[in-house]
Protein backbone atom coordinates (compact mmCIF):
# COMPACT_ATOMS: atom_id res chain seq x y z
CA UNK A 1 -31.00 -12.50 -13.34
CA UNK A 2 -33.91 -10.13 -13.22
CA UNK A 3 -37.09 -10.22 -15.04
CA UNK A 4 -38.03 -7.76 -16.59
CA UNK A 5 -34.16 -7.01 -16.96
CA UNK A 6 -32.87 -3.47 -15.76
CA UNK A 7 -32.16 -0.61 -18.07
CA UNK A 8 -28.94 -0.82 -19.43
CA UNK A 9 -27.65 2.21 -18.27
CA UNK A 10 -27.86 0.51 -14.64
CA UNK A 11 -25.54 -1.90 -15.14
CA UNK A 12 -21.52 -1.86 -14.95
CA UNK A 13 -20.68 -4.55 -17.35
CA UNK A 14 -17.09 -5.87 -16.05
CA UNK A 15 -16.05 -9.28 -15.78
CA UNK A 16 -16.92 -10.05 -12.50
CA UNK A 17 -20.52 -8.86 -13.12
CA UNK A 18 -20.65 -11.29 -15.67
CA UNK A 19 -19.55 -14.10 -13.81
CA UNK A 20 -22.10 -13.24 -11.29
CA UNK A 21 -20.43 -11.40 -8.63
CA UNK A 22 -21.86 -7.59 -9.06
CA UNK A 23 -23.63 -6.05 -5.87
CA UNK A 24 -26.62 -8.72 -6.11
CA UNK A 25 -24.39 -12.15 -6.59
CA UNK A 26 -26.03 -14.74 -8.25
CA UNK A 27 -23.52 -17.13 -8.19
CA UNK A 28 -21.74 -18.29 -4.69
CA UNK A 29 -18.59 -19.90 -7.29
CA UNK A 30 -17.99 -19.89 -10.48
CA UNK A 31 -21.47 -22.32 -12.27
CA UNK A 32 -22.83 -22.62 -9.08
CA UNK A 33 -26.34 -20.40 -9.17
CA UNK A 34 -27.97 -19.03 -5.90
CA UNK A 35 -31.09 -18.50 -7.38
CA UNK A 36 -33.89 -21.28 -9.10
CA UNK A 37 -35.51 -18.63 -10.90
CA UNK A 38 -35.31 -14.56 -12.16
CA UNK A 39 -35.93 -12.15 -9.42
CA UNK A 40 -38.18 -9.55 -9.46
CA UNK A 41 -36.60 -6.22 -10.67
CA UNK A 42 -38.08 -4.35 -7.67
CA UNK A 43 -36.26 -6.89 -5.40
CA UNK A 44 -32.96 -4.78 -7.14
CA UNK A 45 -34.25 -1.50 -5.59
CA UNK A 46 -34.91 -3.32 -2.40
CA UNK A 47 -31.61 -4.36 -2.03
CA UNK A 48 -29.71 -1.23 -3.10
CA UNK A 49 -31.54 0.55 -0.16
CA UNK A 50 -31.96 -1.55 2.60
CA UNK A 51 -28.41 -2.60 2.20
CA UNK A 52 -26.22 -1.32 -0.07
CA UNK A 53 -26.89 2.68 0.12
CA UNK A 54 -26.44 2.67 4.15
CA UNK A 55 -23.73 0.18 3.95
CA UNK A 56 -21.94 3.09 2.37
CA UNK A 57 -23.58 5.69 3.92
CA UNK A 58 -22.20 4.81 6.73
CA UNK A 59 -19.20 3.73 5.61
CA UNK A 60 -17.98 7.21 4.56
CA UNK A 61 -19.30 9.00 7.48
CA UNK A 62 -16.55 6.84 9.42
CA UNK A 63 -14.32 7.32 7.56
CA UNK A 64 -15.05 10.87 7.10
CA UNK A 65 -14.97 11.06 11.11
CA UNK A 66 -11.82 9.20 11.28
CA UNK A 67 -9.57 11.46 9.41
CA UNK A 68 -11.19 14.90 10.80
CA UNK A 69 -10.65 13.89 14.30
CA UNK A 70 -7.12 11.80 13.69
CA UNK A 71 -5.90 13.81 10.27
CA UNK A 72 -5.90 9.96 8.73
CA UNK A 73 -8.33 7.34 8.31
CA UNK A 74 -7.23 3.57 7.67
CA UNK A 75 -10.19 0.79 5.87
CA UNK A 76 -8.61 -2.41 6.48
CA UNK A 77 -11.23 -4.55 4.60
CA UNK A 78 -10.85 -8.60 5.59
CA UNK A 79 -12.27 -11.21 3.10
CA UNK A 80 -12.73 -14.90 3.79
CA UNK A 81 -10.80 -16.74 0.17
CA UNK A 82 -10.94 -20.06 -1.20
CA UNK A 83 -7.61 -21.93 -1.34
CA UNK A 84 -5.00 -20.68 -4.08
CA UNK A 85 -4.59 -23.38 -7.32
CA UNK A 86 -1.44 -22.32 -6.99
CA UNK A 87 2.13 -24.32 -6.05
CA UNK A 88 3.21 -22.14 -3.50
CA UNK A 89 -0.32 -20.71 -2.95
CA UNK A 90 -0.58 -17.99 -0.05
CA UNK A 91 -2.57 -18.14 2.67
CA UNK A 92 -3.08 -14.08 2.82
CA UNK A 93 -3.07 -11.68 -0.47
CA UNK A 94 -3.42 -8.10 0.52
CA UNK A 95 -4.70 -5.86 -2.15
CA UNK A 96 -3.87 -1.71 -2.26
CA UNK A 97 -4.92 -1.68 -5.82
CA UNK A 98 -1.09 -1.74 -7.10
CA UNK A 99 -0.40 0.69 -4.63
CA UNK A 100 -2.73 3.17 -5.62
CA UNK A 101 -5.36 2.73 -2.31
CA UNK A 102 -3.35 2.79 0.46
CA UNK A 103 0.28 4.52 1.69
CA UNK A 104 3.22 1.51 1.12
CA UNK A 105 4.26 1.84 4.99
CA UNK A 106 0.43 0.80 5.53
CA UNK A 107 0.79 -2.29 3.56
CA UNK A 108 4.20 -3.51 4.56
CA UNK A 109 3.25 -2.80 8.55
CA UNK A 110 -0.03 -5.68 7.86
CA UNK A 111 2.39 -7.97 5.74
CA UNK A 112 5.03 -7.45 8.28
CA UNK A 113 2.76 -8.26 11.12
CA UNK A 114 0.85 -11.55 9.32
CA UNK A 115 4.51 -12.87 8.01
CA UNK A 116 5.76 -12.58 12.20
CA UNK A 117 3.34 -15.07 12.73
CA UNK A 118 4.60 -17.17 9.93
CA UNK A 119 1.71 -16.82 7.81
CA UNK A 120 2.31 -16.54 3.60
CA UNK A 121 1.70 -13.89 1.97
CA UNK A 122 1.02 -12.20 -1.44
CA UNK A 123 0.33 -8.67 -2.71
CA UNK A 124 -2.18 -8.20 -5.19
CA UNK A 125 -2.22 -11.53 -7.03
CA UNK A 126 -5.04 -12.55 -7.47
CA UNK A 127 -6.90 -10.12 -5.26
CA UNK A 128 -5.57 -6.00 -5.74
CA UNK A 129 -8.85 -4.62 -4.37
CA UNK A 130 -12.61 -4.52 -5.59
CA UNK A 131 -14.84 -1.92 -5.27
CA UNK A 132 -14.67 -0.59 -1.67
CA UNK A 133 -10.66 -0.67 -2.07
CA UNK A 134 -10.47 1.40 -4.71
CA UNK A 135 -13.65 3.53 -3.63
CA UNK A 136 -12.46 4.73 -0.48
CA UNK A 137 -9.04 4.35 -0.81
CA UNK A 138 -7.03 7.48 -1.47
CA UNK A 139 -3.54 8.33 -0.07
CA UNK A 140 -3.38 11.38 -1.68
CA UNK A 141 -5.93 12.63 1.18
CA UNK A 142 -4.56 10.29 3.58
CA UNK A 143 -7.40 7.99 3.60
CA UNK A 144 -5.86 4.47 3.19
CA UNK A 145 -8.27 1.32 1.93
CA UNK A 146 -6.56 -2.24 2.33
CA UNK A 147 -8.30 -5.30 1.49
CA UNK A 148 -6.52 -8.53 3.41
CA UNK A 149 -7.97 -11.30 2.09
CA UNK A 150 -7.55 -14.65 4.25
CA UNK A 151 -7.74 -18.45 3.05
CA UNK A 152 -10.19 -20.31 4.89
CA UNK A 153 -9.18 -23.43 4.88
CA UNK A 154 -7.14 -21.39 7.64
CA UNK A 155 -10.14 -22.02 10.20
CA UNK A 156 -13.14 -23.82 8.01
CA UNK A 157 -13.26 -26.61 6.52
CA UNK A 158 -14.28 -26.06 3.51
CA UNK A 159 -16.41 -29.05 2.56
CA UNK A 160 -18.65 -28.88 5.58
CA UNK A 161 -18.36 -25.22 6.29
CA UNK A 162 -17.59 -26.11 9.72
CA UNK A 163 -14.90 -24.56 12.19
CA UNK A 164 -11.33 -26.40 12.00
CA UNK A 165 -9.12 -26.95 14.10
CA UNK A 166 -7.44 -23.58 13.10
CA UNK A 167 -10.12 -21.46 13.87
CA UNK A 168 -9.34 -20.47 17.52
CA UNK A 169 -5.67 -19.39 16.36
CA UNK A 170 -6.62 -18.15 13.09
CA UNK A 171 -9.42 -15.62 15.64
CA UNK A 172 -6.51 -15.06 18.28
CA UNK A 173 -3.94 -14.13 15.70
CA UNK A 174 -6.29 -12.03 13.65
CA UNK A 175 -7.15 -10.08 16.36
CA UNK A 176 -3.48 -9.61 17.65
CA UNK A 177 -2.63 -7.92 14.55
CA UNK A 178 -5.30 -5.71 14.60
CA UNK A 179 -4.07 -4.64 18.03
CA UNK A 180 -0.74 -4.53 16.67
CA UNK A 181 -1.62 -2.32 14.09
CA UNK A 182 -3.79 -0.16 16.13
CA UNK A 183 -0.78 0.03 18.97
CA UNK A 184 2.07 1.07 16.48
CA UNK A 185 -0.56 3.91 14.50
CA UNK A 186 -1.12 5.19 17.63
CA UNK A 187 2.62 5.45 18.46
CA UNK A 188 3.10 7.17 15.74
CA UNK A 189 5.42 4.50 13.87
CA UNK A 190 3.43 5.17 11.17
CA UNK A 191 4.68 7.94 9.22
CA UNK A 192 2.43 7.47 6.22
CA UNK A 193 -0.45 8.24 8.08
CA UNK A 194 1.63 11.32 10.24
């Protein structure tokens, strides 16, 4: 992907690195390249600090924020899917990293509140949580990280990449359970986060 390539010791070799989803993609799918050609190995350092490094940066000062001034802090992460090959696919998988990145009560609460508007959903399969997930998430110290990922042929269609006719209630109910969430946190009905 770069040329010249980048010291070994600078790169995580997991699986989805090599299919070409690390912190610089160069694939969009699986086979399908972004780029024509090799970039430029300064474009890497480019990248990691115009983007990445404040990305996170910031990222952990709010959360850091968060739980001094509320004793918790809760990531919900959202991620846009492609459709499930699956029979009874889902159209909403929420990863907590097997439990490990966010309080159960958290994750039943979002399931709870996604399934009351008759949406299907899945825990973990295929999606328990990349990097940020398991990053930020720990319980322990009552700083939660839950990724929801949503299926987009929900509100896109997903040969054109155009809005469906979905869109408008897939936006209304998204943000109702965000408020939802908010509302019953704030009540105190969480008592994984008390």
């Amino acid at each position: 992907m770069f040329s010249p390539p980048p010291p070994a010791d600078e790169i995580i070799s997991t699986a989805k690195v090599s299919a070409g989803f690390g912190v610089i993609p160069r694939s969009v799918s699986l086979g399908r390249q972004i780029y024509d050609r090799p970039l430029d190995l300064h474009e890497k350092e480019i990248r990691l600090a115009r983007a990445w490094l404040p990305y996170h940066e910031s990222l952990s000062a709010i959360l850091k924020e968060m739980h001094a001034r509320f004793g918790y802090a809760v990531l919900l992460e959202i991620h846009s899917m492609p459709p499930l090959p699956y029979a009874r696919s889902p159209e909403i998988v929420l990863g907590d990293v097997h439990g490990k990145s966010c309080h159960p009560d958290i994750t039943t609460l979002v399931e709870d509140l996604f399934e009351e508007r008759k949406y299907t959903v899945r825990r973990n399969i295929p999606y328990s949580g990349g990097y940020i997930t398991q990053s930020y998430g720990h319980p322990q110290n009552n700083i939660h990280a839950l990724q929801i990922e949503i299926c987009r042929s929900l509100y896109l269609n997903t040969s054109t990449l155009k809005e469906n006719s979905g869109f408008s209630k897939t936006r209304k109910n998204i943000t109702e359970i965000l408020k939802d969430f908010l509302s019953r946190a704030e009540m105190g009905l969480l008592s994984a986060l008390g």
